[in-house]
Structures are given as structure tokens and as C-alpha cells.
N, C-alpha and C. Protein backbone atom coordinates (compact mmCIF):
# COMPACT_ATOMS: atom_id res chain seq x y z
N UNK A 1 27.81 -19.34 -25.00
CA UNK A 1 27.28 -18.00 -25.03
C UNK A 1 25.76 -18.04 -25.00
N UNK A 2 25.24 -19.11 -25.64
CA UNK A 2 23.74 -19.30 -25.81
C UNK A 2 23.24 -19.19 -24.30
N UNK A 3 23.91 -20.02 -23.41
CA UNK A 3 23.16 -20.78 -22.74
C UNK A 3 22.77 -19.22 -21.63
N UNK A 4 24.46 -18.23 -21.65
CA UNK A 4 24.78 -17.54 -20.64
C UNK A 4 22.98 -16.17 -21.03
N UNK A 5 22.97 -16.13 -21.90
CA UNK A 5 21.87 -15.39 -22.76
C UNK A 5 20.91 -15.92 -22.07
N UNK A 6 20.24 -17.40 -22.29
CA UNK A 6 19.22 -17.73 -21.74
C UNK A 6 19.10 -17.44 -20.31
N UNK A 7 20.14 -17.64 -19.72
CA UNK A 7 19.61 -17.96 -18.41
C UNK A 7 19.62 -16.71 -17.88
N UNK A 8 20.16 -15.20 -18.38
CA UNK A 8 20.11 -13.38 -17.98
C UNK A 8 18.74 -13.44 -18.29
N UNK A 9 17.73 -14.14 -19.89
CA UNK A 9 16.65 -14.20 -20.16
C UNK A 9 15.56 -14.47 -19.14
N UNK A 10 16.42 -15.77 -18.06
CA UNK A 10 15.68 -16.03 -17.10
C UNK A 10 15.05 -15.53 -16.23
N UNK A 11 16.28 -14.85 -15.61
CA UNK A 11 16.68 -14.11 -14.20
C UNK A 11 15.89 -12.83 -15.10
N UNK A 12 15.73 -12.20 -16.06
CA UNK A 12 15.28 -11.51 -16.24
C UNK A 12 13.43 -11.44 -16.17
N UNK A 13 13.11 -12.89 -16.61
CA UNK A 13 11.54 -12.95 -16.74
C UNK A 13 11.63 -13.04 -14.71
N UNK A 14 12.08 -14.05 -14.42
CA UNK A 14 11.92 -13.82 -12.78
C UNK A 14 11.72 -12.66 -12.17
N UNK A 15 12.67 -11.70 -11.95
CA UNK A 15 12.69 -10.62 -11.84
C UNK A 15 11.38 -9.93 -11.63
N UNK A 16 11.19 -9.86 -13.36
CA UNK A 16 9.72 -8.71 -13.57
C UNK A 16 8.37 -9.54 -13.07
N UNK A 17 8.32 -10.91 -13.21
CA UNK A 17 7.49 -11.82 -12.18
C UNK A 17 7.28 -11.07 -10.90
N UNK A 18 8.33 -11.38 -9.98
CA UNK A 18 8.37 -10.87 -8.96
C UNK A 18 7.85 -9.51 -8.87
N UNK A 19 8.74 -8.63 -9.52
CA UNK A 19 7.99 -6.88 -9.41
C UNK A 19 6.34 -6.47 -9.65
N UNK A 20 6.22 -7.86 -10.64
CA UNK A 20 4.66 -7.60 -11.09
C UNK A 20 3.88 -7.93 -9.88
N UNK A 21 3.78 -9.33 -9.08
CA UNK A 21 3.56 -9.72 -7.57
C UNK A 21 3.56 -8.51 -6.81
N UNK A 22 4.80 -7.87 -6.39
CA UNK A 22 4.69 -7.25 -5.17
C UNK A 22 3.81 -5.80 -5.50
N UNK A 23 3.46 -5.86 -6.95
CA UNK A 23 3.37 -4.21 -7.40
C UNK A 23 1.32 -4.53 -6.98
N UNK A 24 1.53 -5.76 -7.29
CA UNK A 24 -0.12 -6.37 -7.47
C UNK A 24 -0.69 -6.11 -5.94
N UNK A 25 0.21 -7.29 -4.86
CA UNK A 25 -0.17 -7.07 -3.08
C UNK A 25 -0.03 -5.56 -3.09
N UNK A 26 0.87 -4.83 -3.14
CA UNK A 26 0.84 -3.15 -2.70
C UNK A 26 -0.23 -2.65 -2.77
N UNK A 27 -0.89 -2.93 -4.44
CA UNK A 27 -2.33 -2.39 -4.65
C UNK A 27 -3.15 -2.81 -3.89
N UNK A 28 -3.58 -4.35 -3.80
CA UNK A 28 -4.54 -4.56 -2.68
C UNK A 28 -4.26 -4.11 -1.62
N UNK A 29 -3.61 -4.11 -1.10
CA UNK A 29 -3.09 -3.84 0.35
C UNK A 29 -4.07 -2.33 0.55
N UNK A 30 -3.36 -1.36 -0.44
CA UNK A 30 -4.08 -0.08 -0.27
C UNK A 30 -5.36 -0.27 -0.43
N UNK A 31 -5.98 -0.61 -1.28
CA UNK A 31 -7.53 -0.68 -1.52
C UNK A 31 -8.25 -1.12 -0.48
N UNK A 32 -8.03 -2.13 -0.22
CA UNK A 32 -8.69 -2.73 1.17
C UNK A 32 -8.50 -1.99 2.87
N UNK A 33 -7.34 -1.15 2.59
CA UNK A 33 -7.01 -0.48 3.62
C UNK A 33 -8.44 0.99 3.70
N UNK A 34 -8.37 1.44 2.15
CA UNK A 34 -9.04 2.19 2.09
C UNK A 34 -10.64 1.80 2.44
N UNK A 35 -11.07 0.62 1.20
CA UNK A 35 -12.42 0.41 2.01
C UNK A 35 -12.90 -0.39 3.09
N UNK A 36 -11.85 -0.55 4.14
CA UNK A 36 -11.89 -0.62 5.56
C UNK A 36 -12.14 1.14 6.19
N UNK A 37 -11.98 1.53 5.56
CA UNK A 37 -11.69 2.98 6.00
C UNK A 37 -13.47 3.66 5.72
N UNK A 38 -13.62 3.53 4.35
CA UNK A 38 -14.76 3.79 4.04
C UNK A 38 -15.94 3.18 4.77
N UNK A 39 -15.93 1.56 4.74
CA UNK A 39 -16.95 0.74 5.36
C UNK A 39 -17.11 1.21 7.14
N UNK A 40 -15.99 1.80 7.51
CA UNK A 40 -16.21 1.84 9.50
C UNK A 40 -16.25 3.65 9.02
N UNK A 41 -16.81 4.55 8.17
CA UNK A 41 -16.35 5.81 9.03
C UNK A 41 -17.87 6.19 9.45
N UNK A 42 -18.94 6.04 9.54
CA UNK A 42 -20.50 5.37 10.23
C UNK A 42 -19.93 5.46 11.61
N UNK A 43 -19.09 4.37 12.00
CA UNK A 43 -19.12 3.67 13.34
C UNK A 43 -18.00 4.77 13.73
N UNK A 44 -17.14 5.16 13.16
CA UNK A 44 -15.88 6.23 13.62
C UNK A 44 -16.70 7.65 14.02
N UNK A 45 -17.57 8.10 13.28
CA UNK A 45 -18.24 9.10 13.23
C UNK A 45 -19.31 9.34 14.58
N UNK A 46 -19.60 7.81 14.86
CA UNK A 46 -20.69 7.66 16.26
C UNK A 46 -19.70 7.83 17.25
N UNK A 47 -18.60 6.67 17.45
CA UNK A 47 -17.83 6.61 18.27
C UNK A 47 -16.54 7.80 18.87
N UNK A 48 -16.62 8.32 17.96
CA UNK A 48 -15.38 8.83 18.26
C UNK A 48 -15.68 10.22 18.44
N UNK A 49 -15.93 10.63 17.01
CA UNK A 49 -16.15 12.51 17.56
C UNK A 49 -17.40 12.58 17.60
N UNK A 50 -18.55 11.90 18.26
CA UNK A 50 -19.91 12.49 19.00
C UNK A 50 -19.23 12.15 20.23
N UNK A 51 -18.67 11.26 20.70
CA UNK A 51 -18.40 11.35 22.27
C UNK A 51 -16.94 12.05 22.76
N UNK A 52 -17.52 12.03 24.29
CA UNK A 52 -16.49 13.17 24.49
C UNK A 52 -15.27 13.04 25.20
N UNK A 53 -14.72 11.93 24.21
CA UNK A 53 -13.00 12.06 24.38
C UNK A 53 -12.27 13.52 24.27
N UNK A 54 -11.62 13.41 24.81
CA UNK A 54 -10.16 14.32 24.53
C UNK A 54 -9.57 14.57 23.21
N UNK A 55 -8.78 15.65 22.90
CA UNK A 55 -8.39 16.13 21.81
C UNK A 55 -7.74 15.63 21.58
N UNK A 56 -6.67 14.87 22.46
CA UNK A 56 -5.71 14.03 22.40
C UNK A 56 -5.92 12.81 21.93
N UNK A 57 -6.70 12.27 22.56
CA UNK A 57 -7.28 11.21 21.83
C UNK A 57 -7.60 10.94 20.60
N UNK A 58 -8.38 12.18 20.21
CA UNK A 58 -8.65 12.04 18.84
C UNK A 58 -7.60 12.28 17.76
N UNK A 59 -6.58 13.06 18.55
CA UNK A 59 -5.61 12.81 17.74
C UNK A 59 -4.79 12.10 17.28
N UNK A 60 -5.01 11.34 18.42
CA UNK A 60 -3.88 10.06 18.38
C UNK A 60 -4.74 9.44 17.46
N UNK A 61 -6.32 9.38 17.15
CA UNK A 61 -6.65 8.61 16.09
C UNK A 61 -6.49 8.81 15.05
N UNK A 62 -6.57 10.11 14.88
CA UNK A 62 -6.31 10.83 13.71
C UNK A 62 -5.43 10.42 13.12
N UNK A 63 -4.45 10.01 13.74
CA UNK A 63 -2.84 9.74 13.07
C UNK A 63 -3.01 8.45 12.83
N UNK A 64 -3.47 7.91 13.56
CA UNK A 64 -2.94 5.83 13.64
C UNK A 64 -4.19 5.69 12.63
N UNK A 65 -5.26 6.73 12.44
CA UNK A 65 -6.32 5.72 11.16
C UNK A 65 -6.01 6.00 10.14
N UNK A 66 -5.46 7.21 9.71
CA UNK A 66 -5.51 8.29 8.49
C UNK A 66 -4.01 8.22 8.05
N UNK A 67 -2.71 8.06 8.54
CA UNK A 67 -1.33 7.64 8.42
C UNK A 67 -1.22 6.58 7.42
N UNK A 68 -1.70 5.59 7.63
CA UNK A 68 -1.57 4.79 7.02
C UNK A 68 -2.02 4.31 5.53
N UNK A 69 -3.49 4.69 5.31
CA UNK A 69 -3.68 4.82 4.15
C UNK A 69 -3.39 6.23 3.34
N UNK A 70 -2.59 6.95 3.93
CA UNK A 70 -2.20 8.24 2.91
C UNK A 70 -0.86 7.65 2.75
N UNK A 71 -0.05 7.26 3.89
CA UNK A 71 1.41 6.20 3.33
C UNK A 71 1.83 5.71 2.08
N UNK A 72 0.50 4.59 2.28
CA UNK A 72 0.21 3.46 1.31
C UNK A 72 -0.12 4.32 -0.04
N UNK A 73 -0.70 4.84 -0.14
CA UNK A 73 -1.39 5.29 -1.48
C UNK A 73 -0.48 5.91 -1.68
N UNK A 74 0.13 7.49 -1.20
CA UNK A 74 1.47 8.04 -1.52
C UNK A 74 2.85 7.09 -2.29
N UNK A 75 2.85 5.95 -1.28
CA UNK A 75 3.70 4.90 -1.99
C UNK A 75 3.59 4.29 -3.30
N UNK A 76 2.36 3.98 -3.53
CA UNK A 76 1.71 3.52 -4.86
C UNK A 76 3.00 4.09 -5.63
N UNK A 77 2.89 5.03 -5.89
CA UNK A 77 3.61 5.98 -7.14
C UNK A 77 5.03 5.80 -7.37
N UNK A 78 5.30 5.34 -5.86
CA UNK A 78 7.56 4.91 -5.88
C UNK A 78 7.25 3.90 -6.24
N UNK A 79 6.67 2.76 -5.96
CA UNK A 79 6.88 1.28 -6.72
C UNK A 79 7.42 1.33 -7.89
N UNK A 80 8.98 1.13 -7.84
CA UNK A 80 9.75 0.87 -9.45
C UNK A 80 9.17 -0.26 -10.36
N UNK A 81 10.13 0.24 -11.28
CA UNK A 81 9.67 -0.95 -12.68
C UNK A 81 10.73 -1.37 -12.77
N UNK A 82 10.82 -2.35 -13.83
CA UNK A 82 12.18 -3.82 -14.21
C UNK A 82 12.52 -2.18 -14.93
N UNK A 83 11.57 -1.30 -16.01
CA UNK A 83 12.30 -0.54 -16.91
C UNK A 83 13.14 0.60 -16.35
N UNK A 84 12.99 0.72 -14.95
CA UNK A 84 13.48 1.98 -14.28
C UNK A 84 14.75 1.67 -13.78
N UNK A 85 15.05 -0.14 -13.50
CA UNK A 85 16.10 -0.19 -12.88
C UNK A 85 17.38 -0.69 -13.89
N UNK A 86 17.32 -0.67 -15.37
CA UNK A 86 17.98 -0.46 -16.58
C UNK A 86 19.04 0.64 -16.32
């Protein structure tokens, strides 16, 4: 019985190991997404809407720059816990 204890003990510290890891990359992931975002909007601001692309265009940027870090950050908040899945 001891041993069966220890080793749920195990699989249990593993577990929240793991959740703590992926909960850790998620965060960076966003942050860096963001101040990639921050550091180029200078060069986005020259490039993009002073010249005279299409609406389309800019929309399509709109989506593919701005999608992703509202994703990510939105997601932040679902990342479960070991205590949620009890």
C-alpha cells in the first residue's frame, strides 16, 4: 500500500512539474510576442499605414499582427491548474 501511495505521490509531483513548465513557456511566449510588438510598432507605423497600400492589405495585417498576441494573452487565463483538475 506504501509503495502504491508513493508512487500517485510521484505521478503527482510530475504532473504539477510539468503544468508549472508549460504555464512558465505560455508566459514567455506572450511577453515576448508582445514586446516584439511594442519594439517594431516605429517601423509598422512608417511602413505600413504612411504608405499607400490597400485597405486590404492592411487588413490582412491587422489580423496576422494583432491575432496573435490578443490569442495568447486571452489564453493566459484558461491555462488550468493540478487544483482545477481534482
Amino acid at each position: 500500500m506504501s509503495s502504491s501511495n508513493s508512487a500517485a505521490a510521484a505521478q503527482y509531483i510530475t504532473a504539477y512539474q510539468e503544468e508549472a513548465t508549460i504555464n512558465v513557456l505560455a508566459i514567455v511566449a506572450t511577453v515576448l510576442l508582445l514586446y516584439d510588438t511594442l519594439l517594431t510598432s516605429g517601423q509598422e507605423c512608417r511602413y505600413i499605414w504612411r504608405s499607400g497600400t490597400s485597405w486590404v492589405s492592411r487588413l490582412l495585417y491587422v489580423w496576422n499582427r494583432y491575432m496573435s498576441p490578443l490569442y495568447l494573452s486571452l489564453n493566459l487565463g484558461t491555462i488550468p491548474s493540478i487544483s482545477d483538475a481534482r
